[in-house]
N, C-alpha and C. Protein backbone atom coordinates (compact mmCIF):
# COMPACT_ATOMS: atom_id res chain seq x y z
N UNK A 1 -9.26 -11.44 -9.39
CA UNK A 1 -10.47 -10.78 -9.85
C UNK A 1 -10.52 -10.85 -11.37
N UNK A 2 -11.61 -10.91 -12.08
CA UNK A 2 -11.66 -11.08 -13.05
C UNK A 2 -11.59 -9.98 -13.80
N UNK A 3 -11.14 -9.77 -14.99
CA UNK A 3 -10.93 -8.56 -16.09
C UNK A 3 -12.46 -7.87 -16.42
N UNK A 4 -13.52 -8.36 -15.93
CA UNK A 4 -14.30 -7.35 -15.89
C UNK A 4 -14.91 -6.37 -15.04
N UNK A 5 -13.68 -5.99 -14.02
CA UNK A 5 -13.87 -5.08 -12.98
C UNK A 5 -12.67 -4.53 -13.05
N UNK A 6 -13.14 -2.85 -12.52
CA UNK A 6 -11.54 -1.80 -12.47
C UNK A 6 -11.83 -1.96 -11.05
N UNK A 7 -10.41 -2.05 -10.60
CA UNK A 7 -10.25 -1.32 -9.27
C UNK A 7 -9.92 0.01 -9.25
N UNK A 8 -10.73 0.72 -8.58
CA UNK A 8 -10.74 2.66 -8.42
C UNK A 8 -9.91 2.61 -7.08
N UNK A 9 -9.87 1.65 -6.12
CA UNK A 9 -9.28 2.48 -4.55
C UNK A 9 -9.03 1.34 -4.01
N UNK A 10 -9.02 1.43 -2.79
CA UNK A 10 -8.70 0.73 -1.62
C UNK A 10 -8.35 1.05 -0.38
N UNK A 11 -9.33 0.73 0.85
CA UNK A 11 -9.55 0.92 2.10
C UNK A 11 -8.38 0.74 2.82
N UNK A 12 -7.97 2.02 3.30
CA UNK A 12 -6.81 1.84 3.80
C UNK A 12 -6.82 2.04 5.57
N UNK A 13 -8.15 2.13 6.05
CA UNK A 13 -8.22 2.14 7.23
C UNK A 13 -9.77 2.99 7.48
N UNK A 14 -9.91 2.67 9.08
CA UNK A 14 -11.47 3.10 9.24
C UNK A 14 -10.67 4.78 9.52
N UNK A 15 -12.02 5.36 9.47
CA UNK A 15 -11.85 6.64 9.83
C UNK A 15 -12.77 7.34 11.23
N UNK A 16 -12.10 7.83 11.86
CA UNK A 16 -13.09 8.09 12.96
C UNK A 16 -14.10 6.81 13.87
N UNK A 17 -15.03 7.02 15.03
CA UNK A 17 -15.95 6.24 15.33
C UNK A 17 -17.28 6.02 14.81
N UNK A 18 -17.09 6.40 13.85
CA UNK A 18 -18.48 6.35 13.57
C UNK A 18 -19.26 5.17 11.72
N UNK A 19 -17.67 4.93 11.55
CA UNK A 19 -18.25 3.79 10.72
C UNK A 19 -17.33 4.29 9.05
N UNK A 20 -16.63 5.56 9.13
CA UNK A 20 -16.15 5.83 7.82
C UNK A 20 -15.08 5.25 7.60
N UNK A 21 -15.40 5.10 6.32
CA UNK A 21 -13.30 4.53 5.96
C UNK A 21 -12.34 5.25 5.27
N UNK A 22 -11.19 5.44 5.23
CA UNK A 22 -10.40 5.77 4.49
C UNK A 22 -10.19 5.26 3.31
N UNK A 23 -10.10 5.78 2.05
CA UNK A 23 -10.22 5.33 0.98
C UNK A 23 -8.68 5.67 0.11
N UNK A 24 -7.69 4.89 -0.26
CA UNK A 24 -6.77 5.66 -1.34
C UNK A 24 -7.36 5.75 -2.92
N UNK A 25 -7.50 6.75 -3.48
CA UNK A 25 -8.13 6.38 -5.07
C UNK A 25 -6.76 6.22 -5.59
N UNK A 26 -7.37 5.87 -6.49
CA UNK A 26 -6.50 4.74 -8.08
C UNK A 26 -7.13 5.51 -9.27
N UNK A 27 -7.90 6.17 -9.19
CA UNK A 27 -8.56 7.03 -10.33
C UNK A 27 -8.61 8.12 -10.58
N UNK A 28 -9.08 8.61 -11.95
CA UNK A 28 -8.66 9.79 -12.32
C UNK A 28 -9.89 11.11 -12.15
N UNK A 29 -10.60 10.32 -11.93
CA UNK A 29 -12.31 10.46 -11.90
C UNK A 29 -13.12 10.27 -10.09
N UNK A 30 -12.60 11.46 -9.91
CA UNK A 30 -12.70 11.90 -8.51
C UNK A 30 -13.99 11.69 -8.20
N UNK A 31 -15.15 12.24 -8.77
CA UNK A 31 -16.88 11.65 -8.60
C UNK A 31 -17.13 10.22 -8.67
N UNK A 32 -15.92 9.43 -8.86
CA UNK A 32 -16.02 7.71 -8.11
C UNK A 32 -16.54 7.85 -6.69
N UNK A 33 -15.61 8.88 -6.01
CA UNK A 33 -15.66 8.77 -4.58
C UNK A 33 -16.27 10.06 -3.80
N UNK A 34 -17.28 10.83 -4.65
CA UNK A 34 -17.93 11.81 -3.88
C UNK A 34 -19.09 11.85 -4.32
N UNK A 35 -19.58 11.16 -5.52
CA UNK A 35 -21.12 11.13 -6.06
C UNK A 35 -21.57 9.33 -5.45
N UNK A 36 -22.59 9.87 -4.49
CA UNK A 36 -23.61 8.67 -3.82
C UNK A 36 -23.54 7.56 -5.13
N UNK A 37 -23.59 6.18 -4.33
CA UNK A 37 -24.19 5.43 -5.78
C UNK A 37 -23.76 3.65 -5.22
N UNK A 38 -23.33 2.49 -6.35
CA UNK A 38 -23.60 1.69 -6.43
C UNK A 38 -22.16 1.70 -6.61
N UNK A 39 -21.24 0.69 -5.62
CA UNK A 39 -19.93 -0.09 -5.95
C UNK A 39 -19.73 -1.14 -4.99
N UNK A 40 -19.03 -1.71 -5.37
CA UNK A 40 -18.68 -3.26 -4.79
C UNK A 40 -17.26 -3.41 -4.15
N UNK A 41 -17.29 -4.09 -3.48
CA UNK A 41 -15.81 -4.33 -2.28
C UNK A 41 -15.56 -6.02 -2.92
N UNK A 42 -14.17 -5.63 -2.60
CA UNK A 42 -13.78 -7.34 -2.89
C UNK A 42 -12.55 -7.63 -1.81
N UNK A 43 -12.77 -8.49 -1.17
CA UNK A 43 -11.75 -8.81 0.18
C UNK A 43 -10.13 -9.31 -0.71
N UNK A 44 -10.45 -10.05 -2.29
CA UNK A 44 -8.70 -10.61 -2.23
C UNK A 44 -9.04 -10.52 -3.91
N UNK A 45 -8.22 -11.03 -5.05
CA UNK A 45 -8.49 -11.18 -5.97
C UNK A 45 -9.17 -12.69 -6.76
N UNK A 46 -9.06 -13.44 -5.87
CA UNK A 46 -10.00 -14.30 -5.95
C UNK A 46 -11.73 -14.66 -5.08
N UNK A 47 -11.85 -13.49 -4.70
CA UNK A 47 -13.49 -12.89 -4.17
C UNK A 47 -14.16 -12.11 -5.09
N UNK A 48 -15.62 -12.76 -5.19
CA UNK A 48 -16.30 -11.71 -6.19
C UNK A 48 -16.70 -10.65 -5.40
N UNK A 49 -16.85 -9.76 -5.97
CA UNK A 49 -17.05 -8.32 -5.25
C UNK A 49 -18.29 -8.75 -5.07
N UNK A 50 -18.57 -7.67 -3.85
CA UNK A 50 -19.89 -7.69 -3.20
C UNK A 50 -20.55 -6.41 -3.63
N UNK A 51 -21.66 -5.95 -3.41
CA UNK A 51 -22.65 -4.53 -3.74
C UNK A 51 -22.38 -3.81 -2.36
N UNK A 52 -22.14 -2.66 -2.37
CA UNK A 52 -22.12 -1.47 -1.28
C UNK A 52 -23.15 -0.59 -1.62
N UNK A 53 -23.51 0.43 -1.43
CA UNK A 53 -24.11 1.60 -1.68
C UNK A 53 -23.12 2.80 -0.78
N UNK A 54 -22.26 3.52 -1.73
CA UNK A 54 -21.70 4.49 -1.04
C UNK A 54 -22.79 5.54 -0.99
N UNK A 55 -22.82 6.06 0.71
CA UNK A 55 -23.88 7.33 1.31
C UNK A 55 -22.97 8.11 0.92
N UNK A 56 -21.93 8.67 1.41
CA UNK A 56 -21.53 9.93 0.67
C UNK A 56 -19.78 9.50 0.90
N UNK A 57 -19.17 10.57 0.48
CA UNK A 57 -18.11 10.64 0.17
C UNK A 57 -17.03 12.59 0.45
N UNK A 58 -16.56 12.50 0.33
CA UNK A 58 -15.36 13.97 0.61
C UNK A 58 -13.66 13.12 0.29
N UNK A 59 -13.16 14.16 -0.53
CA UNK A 59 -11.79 14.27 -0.11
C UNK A 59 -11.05 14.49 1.20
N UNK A 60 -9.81 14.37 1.40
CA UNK A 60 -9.39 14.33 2.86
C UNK A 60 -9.05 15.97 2.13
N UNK A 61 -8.60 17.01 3.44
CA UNK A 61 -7.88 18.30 3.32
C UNK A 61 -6.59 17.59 3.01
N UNK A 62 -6.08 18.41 1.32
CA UNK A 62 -4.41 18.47 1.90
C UNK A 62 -4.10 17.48 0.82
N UNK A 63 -4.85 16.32 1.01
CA UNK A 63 -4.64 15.55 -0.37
C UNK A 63 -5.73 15.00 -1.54
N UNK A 64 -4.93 14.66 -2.54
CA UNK A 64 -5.55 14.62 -3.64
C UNK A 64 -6.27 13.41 -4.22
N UNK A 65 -5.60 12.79 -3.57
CA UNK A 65 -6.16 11.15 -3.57
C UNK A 65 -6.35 10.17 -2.35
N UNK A 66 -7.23 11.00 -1.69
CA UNK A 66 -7.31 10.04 -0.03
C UNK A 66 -8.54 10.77 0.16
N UNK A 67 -9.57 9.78 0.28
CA UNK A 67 -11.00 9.98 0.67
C UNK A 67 -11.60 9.17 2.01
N UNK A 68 -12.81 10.01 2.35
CA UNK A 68 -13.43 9.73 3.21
C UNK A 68 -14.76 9.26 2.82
N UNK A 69 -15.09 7.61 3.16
CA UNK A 69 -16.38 7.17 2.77
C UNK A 69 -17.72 6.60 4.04
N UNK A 70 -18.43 6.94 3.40
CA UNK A 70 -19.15 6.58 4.12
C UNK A 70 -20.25 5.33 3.62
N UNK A 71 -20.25 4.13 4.18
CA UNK A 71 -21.07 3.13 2.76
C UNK A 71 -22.19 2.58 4.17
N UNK A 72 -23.03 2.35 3.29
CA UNK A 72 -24.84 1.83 4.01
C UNK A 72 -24.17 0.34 4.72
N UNK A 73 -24.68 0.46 5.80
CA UNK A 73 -24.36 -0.70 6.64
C UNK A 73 -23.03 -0.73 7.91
N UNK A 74 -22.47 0.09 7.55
CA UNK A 74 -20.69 0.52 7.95
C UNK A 74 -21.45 0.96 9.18
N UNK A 75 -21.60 0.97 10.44
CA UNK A 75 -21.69 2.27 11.72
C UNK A 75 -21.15 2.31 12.81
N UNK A 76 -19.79 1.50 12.53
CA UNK A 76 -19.06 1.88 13.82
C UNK A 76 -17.43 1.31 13.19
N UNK A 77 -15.99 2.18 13.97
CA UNK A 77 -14.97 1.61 13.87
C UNK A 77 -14.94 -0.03 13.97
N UNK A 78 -15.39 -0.63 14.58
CA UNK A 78 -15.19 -2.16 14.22
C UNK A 78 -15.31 -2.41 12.95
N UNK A 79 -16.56 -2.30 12.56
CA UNK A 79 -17.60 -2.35 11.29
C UNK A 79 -16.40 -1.73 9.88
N UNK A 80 -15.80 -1.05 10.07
CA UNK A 80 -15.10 -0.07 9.17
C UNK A 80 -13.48 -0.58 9.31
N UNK A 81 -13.07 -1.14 10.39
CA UNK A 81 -11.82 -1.63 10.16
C UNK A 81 -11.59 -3.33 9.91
N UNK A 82 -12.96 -3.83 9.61
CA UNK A 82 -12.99 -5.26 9.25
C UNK A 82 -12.77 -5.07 7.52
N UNK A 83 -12.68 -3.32 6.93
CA UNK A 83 -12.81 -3.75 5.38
C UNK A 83 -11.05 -3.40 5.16
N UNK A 84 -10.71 -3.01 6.06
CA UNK A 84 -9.17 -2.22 5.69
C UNK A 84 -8.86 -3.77 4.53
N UNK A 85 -7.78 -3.05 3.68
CA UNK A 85 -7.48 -3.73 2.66
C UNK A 85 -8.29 -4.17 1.34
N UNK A 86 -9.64 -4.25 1.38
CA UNK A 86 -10.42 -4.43 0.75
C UNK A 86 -10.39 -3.71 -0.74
N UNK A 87 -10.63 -4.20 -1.90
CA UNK A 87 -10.31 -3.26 -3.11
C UNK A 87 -11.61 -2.41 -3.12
N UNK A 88 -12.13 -1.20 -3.68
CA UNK A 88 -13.25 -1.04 -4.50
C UNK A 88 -13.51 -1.10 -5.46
N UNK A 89 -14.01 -1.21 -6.04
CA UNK A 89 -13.76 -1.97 -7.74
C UNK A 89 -15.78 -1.35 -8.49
N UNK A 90 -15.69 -0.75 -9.83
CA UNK A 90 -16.66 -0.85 -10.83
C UNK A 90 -16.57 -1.88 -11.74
N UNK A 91 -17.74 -1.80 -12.38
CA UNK A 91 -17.59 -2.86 -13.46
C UNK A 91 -17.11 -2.12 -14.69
N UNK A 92 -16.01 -2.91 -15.35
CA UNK A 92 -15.58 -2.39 -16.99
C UNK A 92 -16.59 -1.19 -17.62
N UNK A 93 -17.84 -1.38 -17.61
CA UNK A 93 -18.70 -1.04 -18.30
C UNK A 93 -19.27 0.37 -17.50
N UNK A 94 -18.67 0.25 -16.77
CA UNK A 94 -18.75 2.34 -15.65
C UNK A 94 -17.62 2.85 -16.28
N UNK A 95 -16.35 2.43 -16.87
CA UNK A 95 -15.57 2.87 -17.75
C UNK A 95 -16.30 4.54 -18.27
N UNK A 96 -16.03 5.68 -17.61
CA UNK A 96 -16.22 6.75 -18.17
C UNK A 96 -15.58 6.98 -19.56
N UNK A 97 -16.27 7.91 -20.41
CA UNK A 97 -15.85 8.26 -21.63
C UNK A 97 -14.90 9.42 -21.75
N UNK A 98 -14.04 8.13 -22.67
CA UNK A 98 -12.62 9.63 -22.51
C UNK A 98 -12.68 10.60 -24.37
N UNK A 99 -12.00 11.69 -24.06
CA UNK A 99 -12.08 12.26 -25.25
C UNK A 99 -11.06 11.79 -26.12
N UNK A 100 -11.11 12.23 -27.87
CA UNK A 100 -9.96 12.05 -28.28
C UNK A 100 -8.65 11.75 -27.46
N UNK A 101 -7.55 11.33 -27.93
CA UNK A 101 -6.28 11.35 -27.71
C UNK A 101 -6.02 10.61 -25.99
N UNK A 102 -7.18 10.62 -25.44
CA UNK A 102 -7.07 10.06 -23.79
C UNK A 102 -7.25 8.34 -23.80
N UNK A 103 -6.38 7.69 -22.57
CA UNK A 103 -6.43 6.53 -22.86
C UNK A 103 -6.49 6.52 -21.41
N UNK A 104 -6.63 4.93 -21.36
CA UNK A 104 -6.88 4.06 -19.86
C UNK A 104 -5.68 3.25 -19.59
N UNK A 105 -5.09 3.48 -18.78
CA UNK A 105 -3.49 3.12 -18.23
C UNK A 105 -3.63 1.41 -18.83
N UNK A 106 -5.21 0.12 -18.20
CA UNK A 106 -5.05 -0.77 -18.18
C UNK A 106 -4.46 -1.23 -20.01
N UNK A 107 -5.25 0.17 -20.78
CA UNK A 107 -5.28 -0.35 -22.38
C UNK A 107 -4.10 -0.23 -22.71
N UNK A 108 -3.01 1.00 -22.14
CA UNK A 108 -1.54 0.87 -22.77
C UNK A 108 -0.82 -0.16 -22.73
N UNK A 109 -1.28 -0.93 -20.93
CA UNK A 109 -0.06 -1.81 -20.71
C UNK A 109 -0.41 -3.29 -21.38
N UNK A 110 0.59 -3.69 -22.33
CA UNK A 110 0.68 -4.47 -23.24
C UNK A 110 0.76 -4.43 -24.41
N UNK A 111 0.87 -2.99 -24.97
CA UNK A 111 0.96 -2.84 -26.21
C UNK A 111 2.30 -2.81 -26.62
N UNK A 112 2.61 -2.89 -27.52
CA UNK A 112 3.71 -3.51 -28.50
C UNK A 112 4.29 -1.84 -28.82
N UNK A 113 5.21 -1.38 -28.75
CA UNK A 113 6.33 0.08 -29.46
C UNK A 113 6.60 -0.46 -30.63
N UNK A 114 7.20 0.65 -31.20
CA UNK A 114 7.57 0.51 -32.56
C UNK A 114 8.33 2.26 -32.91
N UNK A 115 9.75 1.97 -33.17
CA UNK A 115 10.05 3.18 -33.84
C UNK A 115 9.52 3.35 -35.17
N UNK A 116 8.59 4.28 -34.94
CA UNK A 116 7.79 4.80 -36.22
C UNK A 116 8.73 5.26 -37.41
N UNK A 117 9.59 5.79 -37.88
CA UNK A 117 10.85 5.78 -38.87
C UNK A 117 11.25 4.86 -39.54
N UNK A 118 11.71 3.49 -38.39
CA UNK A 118 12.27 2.85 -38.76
C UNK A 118 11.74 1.46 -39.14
N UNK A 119 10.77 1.53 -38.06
CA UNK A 119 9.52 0.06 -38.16
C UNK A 119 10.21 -0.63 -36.82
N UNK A 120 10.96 -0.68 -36.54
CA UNK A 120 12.07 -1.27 -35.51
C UNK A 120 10.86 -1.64 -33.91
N UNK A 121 10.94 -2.96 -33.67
CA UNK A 121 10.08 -3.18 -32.10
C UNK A 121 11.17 -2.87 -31.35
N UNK A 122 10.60 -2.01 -30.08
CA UNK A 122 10.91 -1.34 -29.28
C UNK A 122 10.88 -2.45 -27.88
N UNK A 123 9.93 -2.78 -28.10
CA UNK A 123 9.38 -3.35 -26.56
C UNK A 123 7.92 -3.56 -26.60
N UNK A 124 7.49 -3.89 -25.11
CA UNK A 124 6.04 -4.01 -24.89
C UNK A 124 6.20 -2.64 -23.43
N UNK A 125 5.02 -2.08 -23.54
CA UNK A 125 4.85 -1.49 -22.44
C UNK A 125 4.13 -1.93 -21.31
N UNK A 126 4.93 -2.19 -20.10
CA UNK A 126 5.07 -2.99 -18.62
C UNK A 126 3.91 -1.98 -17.66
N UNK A 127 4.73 -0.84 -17.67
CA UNK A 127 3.78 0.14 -16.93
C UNK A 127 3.53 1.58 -17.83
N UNK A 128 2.84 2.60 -17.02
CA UNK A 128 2.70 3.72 -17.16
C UNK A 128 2.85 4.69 -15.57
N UNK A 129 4.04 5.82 -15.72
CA UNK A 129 4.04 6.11 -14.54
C UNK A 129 3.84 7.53 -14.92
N UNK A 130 2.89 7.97 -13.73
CA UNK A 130 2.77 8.88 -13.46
C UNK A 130 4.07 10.40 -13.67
N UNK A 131 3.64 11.20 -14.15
CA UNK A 131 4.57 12.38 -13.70
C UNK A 131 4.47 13.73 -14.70
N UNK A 132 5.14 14.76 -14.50
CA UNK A 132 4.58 15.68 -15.26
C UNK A 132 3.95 15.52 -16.91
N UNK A 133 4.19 14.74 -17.69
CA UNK A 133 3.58 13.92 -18.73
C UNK A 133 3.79 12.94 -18.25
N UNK A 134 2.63 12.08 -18.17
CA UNK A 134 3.21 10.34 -18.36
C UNK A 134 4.22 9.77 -19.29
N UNK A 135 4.81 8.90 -18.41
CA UNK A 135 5.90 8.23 -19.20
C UNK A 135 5.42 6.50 -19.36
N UNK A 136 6.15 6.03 -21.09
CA UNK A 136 5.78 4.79 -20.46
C UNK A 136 7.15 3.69 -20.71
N UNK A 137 7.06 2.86 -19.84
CA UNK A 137 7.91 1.99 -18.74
C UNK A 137 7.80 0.91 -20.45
N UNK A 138 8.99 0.51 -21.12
CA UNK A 138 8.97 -0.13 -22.48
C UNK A 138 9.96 -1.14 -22.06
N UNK A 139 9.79 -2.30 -21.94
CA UNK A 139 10.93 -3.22 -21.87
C UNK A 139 10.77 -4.48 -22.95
N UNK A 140 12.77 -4.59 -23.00
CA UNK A 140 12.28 -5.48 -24.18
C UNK A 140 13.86 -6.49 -23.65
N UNK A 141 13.88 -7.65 -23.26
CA UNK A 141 14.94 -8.35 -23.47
C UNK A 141 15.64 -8.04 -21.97
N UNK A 142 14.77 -7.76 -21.01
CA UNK A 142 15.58 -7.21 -19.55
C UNK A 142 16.03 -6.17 -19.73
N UNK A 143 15.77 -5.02 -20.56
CA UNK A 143 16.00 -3.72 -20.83
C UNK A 143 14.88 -2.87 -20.88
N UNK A 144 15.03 -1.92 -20.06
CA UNK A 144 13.76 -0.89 -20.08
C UNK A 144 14.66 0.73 -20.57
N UNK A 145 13.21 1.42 -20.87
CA UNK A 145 13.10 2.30 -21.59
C UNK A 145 12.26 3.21 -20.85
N UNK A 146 12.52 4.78 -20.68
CA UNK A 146 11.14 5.40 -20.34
C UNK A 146 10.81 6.55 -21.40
N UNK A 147 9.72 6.27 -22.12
CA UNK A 147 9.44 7.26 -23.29
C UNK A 147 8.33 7.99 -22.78
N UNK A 148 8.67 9.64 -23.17
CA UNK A 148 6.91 10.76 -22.63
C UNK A 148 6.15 10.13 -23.35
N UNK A 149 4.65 9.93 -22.88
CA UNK A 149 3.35 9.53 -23.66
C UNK A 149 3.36 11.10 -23.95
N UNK A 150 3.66 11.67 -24.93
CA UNK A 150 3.04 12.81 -25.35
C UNK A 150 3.43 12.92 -27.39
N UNK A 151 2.40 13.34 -27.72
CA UNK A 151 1.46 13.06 -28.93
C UNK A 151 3.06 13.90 -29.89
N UNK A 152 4.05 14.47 -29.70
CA UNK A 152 5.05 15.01 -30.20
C UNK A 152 6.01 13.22 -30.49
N UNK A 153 6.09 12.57 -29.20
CA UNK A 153 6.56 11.34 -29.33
C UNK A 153 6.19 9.95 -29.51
N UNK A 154 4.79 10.05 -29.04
CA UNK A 154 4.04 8.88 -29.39
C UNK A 154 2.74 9.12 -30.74
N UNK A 155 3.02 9.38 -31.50
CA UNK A 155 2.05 10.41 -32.75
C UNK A 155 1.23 9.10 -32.73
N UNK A 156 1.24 7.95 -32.48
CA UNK A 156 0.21 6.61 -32.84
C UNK A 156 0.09 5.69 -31.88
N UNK A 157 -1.54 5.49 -31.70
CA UNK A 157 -1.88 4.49 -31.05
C UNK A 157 -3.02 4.12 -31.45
N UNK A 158 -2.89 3.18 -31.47
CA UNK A 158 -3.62 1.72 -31.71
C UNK A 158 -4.26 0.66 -31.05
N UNK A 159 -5.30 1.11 -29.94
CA UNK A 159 -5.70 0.04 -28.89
C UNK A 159 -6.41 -1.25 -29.84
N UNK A 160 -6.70 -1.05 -30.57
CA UNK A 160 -7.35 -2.41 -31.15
C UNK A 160 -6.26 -3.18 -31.60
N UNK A 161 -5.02 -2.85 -32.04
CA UNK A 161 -4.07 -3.86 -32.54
C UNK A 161 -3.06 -3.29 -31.19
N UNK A 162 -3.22 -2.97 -30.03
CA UNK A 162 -2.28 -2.84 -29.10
C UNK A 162 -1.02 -2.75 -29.81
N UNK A 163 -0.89 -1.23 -30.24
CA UNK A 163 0.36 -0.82 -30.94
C UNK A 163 0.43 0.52 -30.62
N UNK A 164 1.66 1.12 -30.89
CA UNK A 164 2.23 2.17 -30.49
C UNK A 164 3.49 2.86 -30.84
N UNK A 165 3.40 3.14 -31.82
CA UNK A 165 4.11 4.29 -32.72
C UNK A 165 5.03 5.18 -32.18
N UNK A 166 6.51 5.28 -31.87
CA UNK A 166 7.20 6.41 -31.56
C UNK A 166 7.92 7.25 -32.35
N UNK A 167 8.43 8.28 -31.98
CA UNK A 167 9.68 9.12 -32.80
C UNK A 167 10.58 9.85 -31.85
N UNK A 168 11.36 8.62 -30.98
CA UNK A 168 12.09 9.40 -29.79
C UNK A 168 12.93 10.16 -29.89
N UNK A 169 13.59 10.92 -29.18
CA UNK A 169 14.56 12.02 -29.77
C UNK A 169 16.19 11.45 -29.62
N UNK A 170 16.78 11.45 -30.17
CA UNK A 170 18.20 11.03 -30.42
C UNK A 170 18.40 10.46 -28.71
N UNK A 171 18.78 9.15 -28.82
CA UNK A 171 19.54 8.52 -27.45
C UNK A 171 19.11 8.02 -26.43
N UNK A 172 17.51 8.18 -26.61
CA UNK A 172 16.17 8.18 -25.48
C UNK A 172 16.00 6.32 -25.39
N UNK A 173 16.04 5.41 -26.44
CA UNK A 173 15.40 4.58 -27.29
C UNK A 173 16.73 3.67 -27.53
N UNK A 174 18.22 4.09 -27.26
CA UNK A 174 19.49 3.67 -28.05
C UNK A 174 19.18 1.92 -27.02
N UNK A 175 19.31 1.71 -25.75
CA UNK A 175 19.12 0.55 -24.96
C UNK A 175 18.26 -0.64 -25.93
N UNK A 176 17.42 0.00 -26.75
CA UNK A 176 16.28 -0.94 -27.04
C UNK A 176 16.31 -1.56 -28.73
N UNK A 177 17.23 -0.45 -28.99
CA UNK A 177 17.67 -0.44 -30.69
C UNK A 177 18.50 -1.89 -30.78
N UNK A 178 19.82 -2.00 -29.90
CA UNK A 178 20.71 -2.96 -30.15
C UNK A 178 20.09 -4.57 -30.29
């Protein structure tokens, strides 16, 4: 798929007889999958997405990221388990607006570390994982690193020069120094 589409979810099975699917979200932005509207399915990453019209949408009880959809055309379990696997995907440009200091997982990964002190490259950042602060996943030379994304340790970022400023705390960072 091409870089000008996010994937938000993916159909992880029909739901019921009557044409709904199960949805896992990928997003942070829960009114992807409960406000009616305009998104596109893509069967593999080399398929251009197609246009849907999601009719409505609900969370499942119980969890936080597993929805129930309902999209125009869908009206029966057959119909609904021919999309299992399928991505859902917006275009770049539905990119909601984040406030100060908030970033988009796709913009961290690839940016370049740097111990801010010392000037010293750290790594590139591979992933971003989830967890009580995000952490991010820094490898440099077959050596990884996991540093908090939080503004005490990462005081700088830089999406236009994909850079990223740290000040880790004694021993966090030692793997990446040598």
């Amino acid at each position: 798929m091409q870089d000008d589409w996010i994937v938000i979810g993916k159909v992880v099975a029909a739901h019921g007889i009557k044409g709904e699917v199960r949805v896992i979200s990928y997003s942070d932005f829960p009114e992807r999958f409960e406000v009616p509207g305009k998104r596109w399915l893509s069967a593999s990453d080399r398929d251009a997405p197609q246009p849907v019209e999601m009719l409505s949408g609900r969370c499942l009880p119980g969890k936080t990221n597993v929805y129930v959809l309902r999209l125009e055309g869908i009206g029966d379990r057959t119909a609904a388990d021919a999309l299992r696997n399928c991505s859902i995907v917006v275009p770049q440009s539905d990119r909601p607006h984040l406030e100060p200091d908030e970033y988009y997982v796709n913009d961290l990964i690839g940016c370049r570390v740097f111990h801010q002190l010392t000037g010293k490259y750290l790594g590139e950042v591979s992933d971003v994982i989830p967890a009580g602060n995000d952490l991010l996943e820094v490898k440099k030379e077959g050596k990884t690193a996991l540093i908090p994304f939080v503004e005490a340790i990462a005081p700088f970022v830089d999406l236009a020069q994909k850079r990223i400023e740290v000040v880790p705390p004694s021993g966090l960072v030692d793997e990446l120094l040598v």
